[in-house]
C-alpha atoms as a PDB file:
ATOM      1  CA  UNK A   1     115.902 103.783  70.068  1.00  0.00           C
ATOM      2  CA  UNK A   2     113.889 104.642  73.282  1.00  0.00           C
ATOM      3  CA  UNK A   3     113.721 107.324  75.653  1.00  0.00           C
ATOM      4  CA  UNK A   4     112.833 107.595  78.686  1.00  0.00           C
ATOM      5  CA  UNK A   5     112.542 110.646  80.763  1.00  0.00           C
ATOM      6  CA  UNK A   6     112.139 111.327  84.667  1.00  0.00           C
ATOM      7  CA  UNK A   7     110.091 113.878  85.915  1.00  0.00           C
ATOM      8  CA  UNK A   8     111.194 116.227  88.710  1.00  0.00           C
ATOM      9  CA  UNK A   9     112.692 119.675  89.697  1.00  0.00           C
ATOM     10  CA  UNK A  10     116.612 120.148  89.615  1.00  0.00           C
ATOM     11  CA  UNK A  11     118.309 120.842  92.877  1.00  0.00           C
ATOM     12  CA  UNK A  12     118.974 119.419  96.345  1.00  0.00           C
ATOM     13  CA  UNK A  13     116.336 121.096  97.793  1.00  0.00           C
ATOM     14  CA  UNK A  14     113.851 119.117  95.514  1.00  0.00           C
ATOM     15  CA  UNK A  15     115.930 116.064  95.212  1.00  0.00           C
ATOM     16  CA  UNK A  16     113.241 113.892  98.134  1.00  0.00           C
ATOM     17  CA  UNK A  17     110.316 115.381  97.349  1.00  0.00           C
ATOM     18  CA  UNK A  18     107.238 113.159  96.422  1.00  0.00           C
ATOM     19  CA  UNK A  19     107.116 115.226  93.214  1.00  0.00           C
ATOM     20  CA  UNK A  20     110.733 114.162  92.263  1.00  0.00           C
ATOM     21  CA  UNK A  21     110.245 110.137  91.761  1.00  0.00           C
ATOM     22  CA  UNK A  22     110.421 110.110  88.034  1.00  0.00           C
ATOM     23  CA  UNK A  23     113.865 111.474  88.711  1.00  0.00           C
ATOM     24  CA  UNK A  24     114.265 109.207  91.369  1.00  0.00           C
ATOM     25  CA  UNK A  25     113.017 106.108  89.199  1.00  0.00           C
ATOM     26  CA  UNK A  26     115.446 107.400  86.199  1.00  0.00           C
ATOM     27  CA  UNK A  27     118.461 107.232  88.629  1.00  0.00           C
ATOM     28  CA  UNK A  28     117.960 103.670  89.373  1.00  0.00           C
ATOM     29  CA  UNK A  29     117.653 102.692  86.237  1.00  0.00           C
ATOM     30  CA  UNK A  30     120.738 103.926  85.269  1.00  0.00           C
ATOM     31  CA  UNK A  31     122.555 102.264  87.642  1.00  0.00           C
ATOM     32  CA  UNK A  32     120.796  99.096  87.838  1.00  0.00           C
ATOM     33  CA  UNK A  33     121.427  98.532  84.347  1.00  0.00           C
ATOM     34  CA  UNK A  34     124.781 100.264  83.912  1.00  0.00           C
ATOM     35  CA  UNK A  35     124.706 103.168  81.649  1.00  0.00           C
ATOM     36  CA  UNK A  36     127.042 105.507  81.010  1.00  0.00           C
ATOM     37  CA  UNK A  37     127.421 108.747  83.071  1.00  0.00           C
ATOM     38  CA  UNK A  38     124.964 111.544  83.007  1.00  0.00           C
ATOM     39  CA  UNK A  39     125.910 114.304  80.744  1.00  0.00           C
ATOM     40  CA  UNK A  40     124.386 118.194  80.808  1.00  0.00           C
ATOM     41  CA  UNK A  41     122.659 118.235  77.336  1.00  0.00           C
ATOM     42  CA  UNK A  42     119.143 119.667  75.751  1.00  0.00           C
ATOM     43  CA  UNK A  43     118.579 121.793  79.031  1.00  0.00           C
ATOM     44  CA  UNK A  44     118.849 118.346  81.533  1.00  0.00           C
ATOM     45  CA  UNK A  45     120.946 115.615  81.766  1.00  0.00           C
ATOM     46  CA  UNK A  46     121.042 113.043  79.713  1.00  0.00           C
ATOM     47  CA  UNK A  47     122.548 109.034  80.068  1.00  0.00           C
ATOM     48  CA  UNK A  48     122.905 106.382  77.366  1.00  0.00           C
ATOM     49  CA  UNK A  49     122.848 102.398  77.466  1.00  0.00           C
ATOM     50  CA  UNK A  50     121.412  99.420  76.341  1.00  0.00           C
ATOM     51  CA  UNK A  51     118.296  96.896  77.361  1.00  0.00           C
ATOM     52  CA  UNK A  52     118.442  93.847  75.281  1.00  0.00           C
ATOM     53  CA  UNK A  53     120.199  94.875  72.654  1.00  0.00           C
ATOM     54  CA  UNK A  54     118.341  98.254  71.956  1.00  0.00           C
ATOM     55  CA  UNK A  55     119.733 101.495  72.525  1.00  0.00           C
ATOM     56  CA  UNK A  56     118.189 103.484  75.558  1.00  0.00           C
ATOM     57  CA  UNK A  57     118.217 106.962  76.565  1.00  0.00           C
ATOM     58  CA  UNK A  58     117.553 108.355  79.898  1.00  0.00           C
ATOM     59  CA  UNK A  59     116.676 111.846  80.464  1.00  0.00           C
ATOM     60  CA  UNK A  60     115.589 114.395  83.383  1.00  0.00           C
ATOM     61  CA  UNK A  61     114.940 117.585  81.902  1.00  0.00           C
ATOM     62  CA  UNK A  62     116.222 120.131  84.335  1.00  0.00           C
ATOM     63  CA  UNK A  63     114.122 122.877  82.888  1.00  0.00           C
ATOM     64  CA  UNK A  64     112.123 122.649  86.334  1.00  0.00           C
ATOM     65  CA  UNK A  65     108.702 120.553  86.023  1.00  0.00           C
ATOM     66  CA  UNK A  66     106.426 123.069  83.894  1.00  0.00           C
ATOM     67  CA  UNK A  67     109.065 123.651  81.123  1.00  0.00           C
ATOM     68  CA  UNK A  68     110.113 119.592  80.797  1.00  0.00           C
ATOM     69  CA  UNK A  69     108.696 119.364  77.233  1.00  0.00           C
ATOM     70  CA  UNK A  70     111.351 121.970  75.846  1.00  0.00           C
ATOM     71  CA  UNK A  71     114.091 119.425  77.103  1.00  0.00           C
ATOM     72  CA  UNK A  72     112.054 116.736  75.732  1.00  0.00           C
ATOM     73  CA  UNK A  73     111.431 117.907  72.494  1.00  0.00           C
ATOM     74  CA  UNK A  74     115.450 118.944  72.054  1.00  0.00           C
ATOM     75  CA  UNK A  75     116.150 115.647  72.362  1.00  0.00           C
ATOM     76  CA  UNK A  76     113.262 114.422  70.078  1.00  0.00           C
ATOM     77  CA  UNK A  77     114.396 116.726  67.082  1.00  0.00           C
ATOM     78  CA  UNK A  78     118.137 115.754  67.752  1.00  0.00           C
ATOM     79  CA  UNK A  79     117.777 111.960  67.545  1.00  0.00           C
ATOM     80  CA  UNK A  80     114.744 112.051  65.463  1.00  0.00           C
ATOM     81  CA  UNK A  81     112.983 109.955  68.075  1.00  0.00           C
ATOM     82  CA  UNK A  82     109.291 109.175  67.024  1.00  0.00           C
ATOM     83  CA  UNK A  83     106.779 110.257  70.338  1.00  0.00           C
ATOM     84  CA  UNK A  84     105.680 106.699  70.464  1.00  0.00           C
ATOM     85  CA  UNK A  85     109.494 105.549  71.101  1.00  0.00           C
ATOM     86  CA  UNK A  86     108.773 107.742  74.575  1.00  0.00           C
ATOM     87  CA  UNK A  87     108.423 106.576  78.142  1.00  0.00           C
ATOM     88  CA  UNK A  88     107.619 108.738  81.069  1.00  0.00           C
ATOM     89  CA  UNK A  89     108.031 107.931  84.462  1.00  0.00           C
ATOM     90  CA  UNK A  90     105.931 110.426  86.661  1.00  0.00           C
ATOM     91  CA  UNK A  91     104.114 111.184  90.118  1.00  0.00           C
ATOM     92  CA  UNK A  92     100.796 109.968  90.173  1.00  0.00           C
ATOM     93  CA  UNK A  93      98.327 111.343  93.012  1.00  0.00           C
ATOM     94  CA  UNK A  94      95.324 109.498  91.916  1.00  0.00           C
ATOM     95  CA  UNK A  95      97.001 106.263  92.557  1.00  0.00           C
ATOM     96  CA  UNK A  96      98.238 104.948  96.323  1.00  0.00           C
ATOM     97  CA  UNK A  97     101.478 104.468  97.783  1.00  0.00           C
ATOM     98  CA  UNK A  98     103.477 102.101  95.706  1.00  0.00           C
ATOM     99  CA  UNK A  99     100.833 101.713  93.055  1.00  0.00           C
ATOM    100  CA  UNK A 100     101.830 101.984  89.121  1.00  0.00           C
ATOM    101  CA  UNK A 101     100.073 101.759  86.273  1.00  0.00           C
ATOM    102  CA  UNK A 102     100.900 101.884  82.404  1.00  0.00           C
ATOM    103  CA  UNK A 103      98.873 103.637  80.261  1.00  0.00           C
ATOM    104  CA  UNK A 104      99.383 105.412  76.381  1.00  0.00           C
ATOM    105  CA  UNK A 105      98.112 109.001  75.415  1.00  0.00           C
ATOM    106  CA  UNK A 106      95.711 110.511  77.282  1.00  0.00           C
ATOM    107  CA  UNK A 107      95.247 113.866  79.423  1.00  0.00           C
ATOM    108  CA  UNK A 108      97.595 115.370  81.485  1.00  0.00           C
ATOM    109  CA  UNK A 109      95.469 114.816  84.625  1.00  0.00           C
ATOM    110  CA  UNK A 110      96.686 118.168  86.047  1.00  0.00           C
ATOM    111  CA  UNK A 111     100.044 117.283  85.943  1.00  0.00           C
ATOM    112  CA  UNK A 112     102.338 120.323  84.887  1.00  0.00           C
ATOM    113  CA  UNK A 113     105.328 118.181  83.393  1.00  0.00           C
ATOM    114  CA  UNK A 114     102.952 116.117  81.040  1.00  0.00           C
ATOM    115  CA  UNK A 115     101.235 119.591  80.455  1.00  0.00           C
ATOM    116  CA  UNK A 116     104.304 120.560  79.197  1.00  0.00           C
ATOM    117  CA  UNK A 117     105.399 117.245  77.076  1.00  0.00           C
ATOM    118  CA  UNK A 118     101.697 117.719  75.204  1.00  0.00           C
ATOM    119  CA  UNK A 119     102.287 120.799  74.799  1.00  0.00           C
ATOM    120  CA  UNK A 120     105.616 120.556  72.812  1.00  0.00           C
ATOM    121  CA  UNK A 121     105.894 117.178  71.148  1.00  0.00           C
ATOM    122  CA  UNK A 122     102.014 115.154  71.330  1.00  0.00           C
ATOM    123  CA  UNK A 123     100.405 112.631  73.531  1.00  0.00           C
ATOM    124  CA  UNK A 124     101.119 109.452  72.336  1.00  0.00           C
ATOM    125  CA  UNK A 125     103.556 108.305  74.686  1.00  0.00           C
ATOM    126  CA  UNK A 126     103.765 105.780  77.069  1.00  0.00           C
ATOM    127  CA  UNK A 127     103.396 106.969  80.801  1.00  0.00           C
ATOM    128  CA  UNK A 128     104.870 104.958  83.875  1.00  0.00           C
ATOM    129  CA  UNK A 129     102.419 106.201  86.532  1.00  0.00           C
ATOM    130  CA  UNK A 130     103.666 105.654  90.092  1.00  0.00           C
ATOM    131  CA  UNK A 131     101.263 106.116  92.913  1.00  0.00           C
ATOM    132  CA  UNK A 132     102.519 108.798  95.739  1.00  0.00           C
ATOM    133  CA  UNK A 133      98.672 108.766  96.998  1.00  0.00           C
ATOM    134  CA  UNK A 134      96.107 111.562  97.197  1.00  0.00           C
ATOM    135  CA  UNK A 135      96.294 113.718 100.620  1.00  0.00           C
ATOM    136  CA  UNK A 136      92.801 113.838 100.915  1.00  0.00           C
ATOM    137  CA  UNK A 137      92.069 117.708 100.215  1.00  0.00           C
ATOM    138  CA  UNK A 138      92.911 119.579  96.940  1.00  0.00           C
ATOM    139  CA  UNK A 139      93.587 122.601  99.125  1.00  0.00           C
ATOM    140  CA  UNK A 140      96.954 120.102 100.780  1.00  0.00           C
ATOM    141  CA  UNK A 141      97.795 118.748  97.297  1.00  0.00           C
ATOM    142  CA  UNK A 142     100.609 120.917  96.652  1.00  0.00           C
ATOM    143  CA  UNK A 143     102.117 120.860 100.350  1.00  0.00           C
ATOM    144  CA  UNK A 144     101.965 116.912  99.752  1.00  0.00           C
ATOM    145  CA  UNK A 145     103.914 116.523  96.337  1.00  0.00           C
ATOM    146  CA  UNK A 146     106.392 119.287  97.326  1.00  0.00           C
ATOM    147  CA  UNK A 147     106.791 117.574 100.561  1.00  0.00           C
ATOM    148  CA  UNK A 148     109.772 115.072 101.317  1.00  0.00           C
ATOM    149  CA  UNK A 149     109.271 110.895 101.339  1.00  0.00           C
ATOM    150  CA  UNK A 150     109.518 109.956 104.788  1.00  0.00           C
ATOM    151  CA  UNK A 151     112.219 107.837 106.425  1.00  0.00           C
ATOM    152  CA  UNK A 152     109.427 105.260 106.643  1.00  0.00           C
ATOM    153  CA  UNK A 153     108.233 105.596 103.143  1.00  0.00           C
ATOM    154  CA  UNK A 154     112.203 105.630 101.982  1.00  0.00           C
ATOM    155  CA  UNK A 155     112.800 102.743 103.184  1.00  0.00           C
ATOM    156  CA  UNK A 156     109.735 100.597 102.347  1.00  0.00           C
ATOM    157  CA  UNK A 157     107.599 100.552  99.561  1.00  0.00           C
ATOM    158  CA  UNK A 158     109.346 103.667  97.994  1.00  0.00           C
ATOM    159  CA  UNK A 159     112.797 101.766  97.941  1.00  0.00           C
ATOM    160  CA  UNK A 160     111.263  98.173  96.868  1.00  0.00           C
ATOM    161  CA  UNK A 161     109.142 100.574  93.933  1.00  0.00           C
ATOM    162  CA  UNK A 162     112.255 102.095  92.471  1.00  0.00           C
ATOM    163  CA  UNK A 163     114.065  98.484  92.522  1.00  0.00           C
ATOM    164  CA  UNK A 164     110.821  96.679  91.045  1.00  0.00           C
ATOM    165  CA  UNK A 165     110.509  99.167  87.640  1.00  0.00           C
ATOM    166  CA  UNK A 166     114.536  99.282  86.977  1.00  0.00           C
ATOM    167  CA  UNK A 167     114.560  95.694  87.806  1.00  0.00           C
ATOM    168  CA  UNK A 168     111.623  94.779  85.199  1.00  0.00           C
ATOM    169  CA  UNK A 169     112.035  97.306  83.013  1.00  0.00           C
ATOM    170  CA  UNK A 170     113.303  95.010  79.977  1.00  0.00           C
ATOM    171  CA  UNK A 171     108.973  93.990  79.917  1.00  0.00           C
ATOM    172  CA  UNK A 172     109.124  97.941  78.822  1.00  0.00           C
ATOM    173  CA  UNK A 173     111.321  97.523  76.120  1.00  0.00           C
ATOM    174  CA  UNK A 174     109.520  94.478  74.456  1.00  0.00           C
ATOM    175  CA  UNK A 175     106.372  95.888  75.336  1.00  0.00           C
ATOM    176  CA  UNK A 176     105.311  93.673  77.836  1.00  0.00           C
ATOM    177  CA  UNK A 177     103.045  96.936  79.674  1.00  0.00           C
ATOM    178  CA  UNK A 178     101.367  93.928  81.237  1.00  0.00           C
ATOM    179  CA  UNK A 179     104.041  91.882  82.746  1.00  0.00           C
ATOM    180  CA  UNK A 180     105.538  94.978  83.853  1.00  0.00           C
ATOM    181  CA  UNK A 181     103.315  95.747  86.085  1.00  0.00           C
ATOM    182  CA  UNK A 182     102.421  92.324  87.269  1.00  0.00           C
ATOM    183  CA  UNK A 183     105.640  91.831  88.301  1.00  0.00           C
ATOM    184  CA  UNK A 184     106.849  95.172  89.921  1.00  0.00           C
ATOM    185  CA  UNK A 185     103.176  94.752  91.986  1.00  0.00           C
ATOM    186  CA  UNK A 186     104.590  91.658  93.182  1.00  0.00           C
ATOM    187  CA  UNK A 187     108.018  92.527  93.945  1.00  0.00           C
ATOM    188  CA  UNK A 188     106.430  95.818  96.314  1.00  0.00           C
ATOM    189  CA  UNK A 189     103.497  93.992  97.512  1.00  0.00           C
ATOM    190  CA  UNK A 190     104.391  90.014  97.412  1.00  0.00           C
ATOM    191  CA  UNK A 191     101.513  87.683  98.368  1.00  0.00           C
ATOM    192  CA  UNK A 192     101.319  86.781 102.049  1.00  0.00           C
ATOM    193  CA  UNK A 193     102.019  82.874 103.174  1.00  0.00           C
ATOM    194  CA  UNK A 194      99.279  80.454 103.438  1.00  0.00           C
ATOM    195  CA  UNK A 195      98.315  79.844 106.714  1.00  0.00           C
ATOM    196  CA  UNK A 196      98.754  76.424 108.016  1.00  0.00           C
ATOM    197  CA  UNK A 197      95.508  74.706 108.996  1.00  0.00           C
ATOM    198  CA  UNK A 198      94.839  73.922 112.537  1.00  0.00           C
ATOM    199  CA  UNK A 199      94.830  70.066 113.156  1.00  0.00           C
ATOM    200  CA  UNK A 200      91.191  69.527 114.549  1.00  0.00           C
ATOM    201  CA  UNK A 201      91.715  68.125 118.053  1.00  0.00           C
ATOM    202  CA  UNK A 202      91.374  64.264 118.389  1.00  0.00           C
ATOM    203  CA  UNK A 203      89.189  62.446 120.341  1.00  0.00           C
ATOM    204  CA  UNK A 204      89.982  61.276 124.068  1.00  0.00           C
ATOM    205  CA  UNK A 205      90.303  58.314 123.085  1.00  0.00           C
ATOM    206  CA  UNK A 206      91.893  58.461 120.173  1.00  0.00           C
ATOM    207  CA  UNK A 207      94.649  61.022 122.118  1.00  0.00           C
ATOM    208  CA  UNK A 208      95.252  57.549 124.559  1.00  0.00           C
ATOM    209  CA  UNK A 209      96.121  55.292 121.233  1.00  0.00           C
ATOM    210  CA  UNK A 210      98.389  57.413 119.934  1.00  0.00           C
ATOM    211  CA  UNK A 211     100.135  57.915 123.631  1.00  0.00           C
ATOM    212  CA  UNK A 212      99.930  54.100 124.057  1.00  0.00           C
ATOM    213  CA  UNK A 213     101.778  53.677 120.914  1.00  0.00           C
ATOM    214  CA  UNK A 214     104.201  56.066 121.678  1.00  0.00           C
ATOM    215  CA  UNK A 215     104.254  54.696 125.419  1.00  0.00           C
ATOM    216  CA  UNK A 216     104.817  50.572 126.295  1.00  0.00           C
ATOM    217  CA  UNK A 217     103.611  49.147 122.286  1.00  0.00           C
ATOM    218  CA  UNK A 218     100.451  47.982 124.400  1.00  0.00           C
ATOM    219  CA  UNK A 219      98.518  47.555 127.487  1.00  0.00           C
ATOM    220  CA  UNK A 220      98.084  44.277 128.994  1.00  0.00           C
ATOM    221  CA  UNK A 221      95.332  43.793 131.899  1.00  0.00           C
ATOM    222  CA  UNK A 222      96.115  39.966 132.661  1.00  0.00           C
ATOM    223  CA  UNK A 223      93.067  40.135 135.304  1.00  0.00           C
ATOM    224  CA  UNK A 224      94.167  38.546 139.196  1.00  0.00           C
ATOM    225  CA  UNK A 225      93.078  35.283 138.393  1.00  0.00           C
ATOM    226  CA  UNK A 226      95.895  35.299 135.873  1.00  0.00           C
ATOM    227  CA  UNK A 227      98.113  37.043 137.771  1.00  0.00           C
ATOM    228  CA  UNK A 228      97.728  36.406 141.579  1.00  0.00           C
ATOM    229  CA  UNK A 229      99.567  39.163 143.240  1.00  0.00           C
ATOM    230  CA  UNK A 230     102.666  38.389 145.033  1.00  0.00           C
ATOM    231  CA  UNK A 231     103.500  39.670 148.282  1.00  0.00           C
ATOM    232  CA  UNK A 232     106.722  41.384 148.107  1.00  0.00           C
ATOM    233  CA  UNK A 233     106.931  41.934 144.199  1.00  0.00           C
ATOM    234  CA  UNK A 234     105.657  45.617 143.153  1.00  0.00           C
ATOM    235  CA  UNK A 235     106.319  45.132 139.997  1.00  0.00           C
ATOM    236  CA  UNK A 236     103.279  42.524 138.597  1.00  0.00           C
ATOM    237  CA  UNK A 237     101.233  42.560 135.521  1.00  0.00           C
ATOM    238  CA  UNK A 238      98.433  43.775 137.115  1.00  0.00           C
ATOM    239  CA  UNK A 239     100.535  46.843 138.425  1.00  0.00           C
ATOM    240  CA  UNK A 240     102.737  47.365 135.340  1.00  0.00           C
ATOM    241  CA  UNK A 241      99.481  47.806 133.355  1.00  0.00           C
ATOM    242  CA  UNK A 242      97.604  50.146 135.761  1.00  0.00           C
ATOM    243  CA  UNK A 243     101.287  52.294 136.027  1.00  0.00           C
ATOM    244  CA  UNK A 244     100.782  52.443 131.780  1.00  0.00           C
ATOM    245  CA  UNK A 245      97.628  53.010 131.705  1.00  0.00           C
ATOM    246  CA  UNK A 246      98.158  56.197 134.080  1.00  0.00           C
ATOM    247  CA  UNK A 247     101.153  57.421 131.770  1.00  0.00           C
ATOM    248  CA  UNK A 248      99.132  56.894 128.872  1.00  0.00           C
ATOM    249  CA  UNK A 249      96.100  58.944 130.499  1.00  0.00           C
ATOM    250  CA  UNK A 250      98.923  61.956 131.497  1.00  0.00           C
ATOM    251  CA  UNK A 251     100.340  62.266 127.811  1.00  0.00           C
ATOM    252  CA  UNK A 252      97.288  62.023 126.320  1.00  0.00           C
ATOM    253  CA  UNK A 253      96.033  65.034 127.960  1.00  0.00           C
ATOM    254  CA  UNK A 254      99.130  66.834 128.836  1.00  0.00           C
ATOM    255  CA  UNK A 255      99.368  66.153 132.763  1.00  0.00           C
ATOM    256  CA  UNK A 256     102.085  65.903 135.012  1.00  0.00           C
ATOM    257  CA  UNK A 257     101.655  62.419 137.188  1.00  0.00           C
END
């Protein structure tokens, strides 16, 4: 059995705050993968399901962020869950916008919910760190994570984040930490097209065989001794090649006779 637990504070006022995406991640994996409803237990509220074939639960202690490890560690005692069977999905300023990174054990890196977690039940858990980015001063860090996503933000790389670690979240389960977070990189940040390389120009004359060809087949210049002209018929060799060889001349450099 695994559990997984979203970090955040309970209550609307928190619910789009940059501080709040382990809740945020939690909620889409719950519905992505169809568990069953949340229910209030062990101070939070707690959902069960399955990811090939093993048993899953998903919890977001509602303890607010520096108490989460009393929620965790209810649930830890109840199920007799070892801390290595743990996954949590946090706020991570020290990564950018969209960024995520798996890591075990480890320090708390300032964060008050892992704080907590250490604290209460030991480090050696696996932590889904996903990047909210750094706001440049410590003295604006806690404005930042208890500041809202913005509408931009919601709808781009914070929407295609949520879908990319519910989505390949079954990499979790076997342990794939790797693949994970190959492929929920690619799915927010997919690799641009090749650009097509630019056809090198072609030569003059090689621009007048190609608009030949696509022209009369060939040009014929008979010469006048072959073809005296005749007065009162335009339309002689000696003509009919100089009127091709002017068309040809026109497409091959893209001018209007």
């Amino acid at each position: 059995m695994l559990l997984v637990i979203g970090l955040g504070n309970p209550g609307s006022g928190y619910a789009a705050n940059r501080h709040n995406i382990g809740f945020m991640a939690a909620d889409e994996l719950v519905r992505r993968h169809s568990f069953g409803p949340w229910r209030k237990k062990f101070q939070g509220q707690l959902s069960e399901g399955e990811v090939n074939g093993q048993k899953v639960l998903v919890l977001k202690p509602e303890t607010f962020m520096n108490l989460s490890g009393q929620s965790v560690g209810e649930v830890l005692r109840f199920y007799k869950i070892p801390i290595e069977d743990v996954i949590v999905l946090h706020d991570e300023l020290d990564l950018p916008p969209g960024k995520l990174r798996v890591k075990r054990g480890g320090g708390h890196g300032g964060h008050n919910g892992l704080r907590s977690i250490d604290a209460h039940c030991g480090k050696e858990y696996r932590r889904v760190r996903l990047g909210i980015g750094h706001p440049g001063e410590k003295e604006r860090v806690h404005g930042h994570v208890l500041g809202d996503f913005s509408k931009a933000e919601q709808n781009g790389w914070l929407m295609a984040l949520l879908d990319g670690v519910a989505l390949e979240f079954p990499r979790l389960v076997k342990g794939d930490d790797g693949g994970f977070m190959s492929k929920v990189s690619h799915i927010v940040s997919p690799p641009k097209p090749k650009a097509e390389k630019k056809r090198k120009p072609a030569a003059a004359g090689e621009q007048l065989a190609d608009a030949v060809k696509e022209g009369d087949g060939k040009i014929e210049d008979k010469g006048a001794s072959d073809a005296p002209e005749v007065e009162g018929k335009p339309d002689t060799p000696v003509s009919n090649a100089a009127t091709a060889m002017a068309q040809a001349l026109a497409r091959a450099f893209n001018k209007k006779k």
